[in-house]
Structure formats: structure tokens, C-alpha cells
Protein backbone atom coordinates (compact mmCIF):
# COMPACT_ATOMS: atom_id res chain seq x y z
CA UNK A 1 221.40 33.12 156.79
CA UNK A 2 224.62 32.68 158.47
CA UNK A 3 227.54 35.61 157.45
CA UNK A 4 229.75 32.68 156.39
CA UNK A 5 227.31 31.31 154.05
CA UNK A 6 226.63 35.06 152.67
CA UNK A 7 230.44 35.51 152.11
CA UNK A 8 231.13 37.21 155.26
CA UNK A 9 233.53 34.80 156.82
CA UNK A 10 237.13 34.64 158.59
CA UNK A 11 238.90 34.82 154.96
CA UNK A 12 236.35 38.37 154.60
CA UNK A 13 236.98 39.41 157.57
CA UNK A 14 240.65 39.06 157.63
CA UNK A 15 240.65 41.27 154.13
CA UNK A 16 238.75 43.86 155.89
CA UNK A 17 241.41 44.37 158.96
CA UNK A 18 244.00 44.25 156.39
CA UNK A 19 242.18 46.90 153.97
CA UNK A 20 241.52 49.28 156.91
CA UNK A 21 244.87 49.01 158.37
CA UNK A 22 245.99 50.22 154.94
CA UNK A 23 243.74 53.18 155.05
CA UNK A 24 245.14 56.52 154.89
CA UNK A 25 242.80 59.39 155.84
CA UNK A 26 241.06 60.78 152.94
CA UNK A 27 241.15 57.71 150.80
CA UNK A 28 238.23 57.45 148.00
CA UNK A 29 235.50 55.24 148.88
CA UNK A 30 234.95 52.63 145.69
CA UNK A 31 231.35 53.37 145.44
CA UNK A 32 230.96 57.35 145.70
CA UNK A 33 234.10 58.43 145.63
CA UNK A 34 234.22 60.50 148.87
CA UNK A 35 236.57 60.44 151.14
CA UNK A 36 237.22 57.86 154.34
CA UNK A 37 238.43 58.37 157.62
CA UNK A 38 239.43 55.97 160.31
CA UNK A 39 236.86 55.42 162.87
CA UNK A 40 233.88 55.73 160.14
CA UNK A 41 231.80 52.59 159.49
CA UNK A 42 233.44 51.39 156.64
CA UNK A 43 233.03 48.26 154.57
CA UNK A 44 234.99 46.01 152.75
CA UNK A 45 232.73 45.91 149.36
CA UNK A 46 232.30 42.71 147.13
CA UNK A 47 232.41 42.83 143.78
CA UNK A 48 228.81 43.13 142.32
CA UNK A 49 229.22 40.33 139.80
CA UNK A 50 231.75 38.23 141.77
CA UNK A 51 231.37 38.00 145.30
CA UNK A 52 234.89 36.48 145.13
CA UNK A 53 236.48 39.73 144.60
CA UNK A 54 236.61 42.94 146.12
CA UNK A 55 236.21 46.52 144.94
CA UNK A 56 237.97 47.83 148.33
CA UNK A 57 236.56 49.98 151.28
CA UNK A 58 233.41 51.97 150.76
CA UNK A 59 231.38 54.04 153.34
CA UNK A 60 229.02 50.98 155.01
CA UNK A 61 225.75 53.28 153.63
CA UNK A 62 227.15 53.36 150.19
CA UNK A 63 227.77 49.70 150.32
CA UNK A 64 225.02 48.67 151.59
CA UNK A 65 222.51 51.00 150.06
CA UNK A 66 224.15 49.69 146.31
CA UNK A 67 223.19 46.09 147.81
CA UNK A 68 219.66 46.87 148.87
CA UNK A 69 219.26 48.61 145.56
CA UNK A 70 220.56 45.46 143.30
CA UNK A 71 218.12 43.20 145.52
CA UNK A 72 215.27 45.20 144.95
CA UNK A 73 216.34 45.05 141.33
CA UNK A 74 216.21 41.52 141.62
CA UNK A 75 213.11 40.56 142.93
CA UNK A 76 211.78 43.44 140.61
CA UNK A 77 212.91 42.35 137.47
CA UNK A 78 212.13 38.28 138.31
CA UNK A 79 208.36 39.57 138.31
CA UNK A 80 208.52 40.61 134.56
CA UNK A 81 207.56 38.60 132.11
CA UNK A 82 209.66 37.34 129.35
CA UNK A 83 208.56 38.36 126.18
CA UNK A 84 208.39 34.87 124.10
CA UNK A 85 207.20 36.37 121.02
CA UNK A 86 209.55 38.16 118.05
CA UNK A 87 207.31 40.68 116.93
């Protein structure tokens, strides 16, 4: 899948420059709360219900370790059975 078609395109990218050339040293990464530095991988982190919004820089291994997680969620939780039945 293309980065564009997974949200990742020039309008994503251009929020990420612009959110890491607003980062000061020490600033508190959206998903753990630690801090950031410049020259760390950081991310720009969607928002987990709207991929149109952003929760603002995050370590890239928090980020994308809360994304693997939610997937695996996913694809967990689409192998359970309703139940159909009121008991």
C-alpha cells in the first residue's frame, strides 16, 4: 500500500517538518510521556480514531508499537463471534 493511500502523504509530511521544527528538547512524547530530543526518530502520530487528526510527536517505537498493537487487536477481535443470543 502506497504511504499516500495510508495517510502518509505531502499534507503529513509537511505537518511533521513543521511539528519537529517546533520541538524544544525535552518535549513530552503524546504516547508515553517521555521526553524528545532532536535527532531521535520521532513521529508525527495520527489520531487513533481519526486519522485526520493528530495527537503530535511521539517516539517512532511508541507510535508504532500502539499501531501494531491496535492491528493485532483488530484482526483479533474480527475472529470472535458475535453473540446473537440475549440470554
Amino acid at each position: 500500500m502506497r504511504t499516500v493511500a495510508r495517510g502518509y502523504g505531502g499534507a503529513h509530511q509537511r505537518a511533521r517538518r513543521r511539528a519537529l521544527a517546533n520541538l524544544h528538547d525535552g518535549d513530552a512524547c503524546c504516547r508515553c510521556g517521555g521526553p524528545m530530543f532532536r535527532g531521535q526518530p520521532l513521529d508525527l502520530d495520527h489520531d487513533d480514531n481519526d486519522r485526520n487528526t493528530y495527537n503530535g510527536l511521539a517516539h517512532t517505537t511508541c507510535n508504532r508499537s500502539a499501531g501494531a498493537l491496535r492491528g493485532a487487536m483488530l484482526r483479533y477481535t474480527a475472529h470472535i463471534p458475535r453473540q446473537t443470543r440475549v440470554w
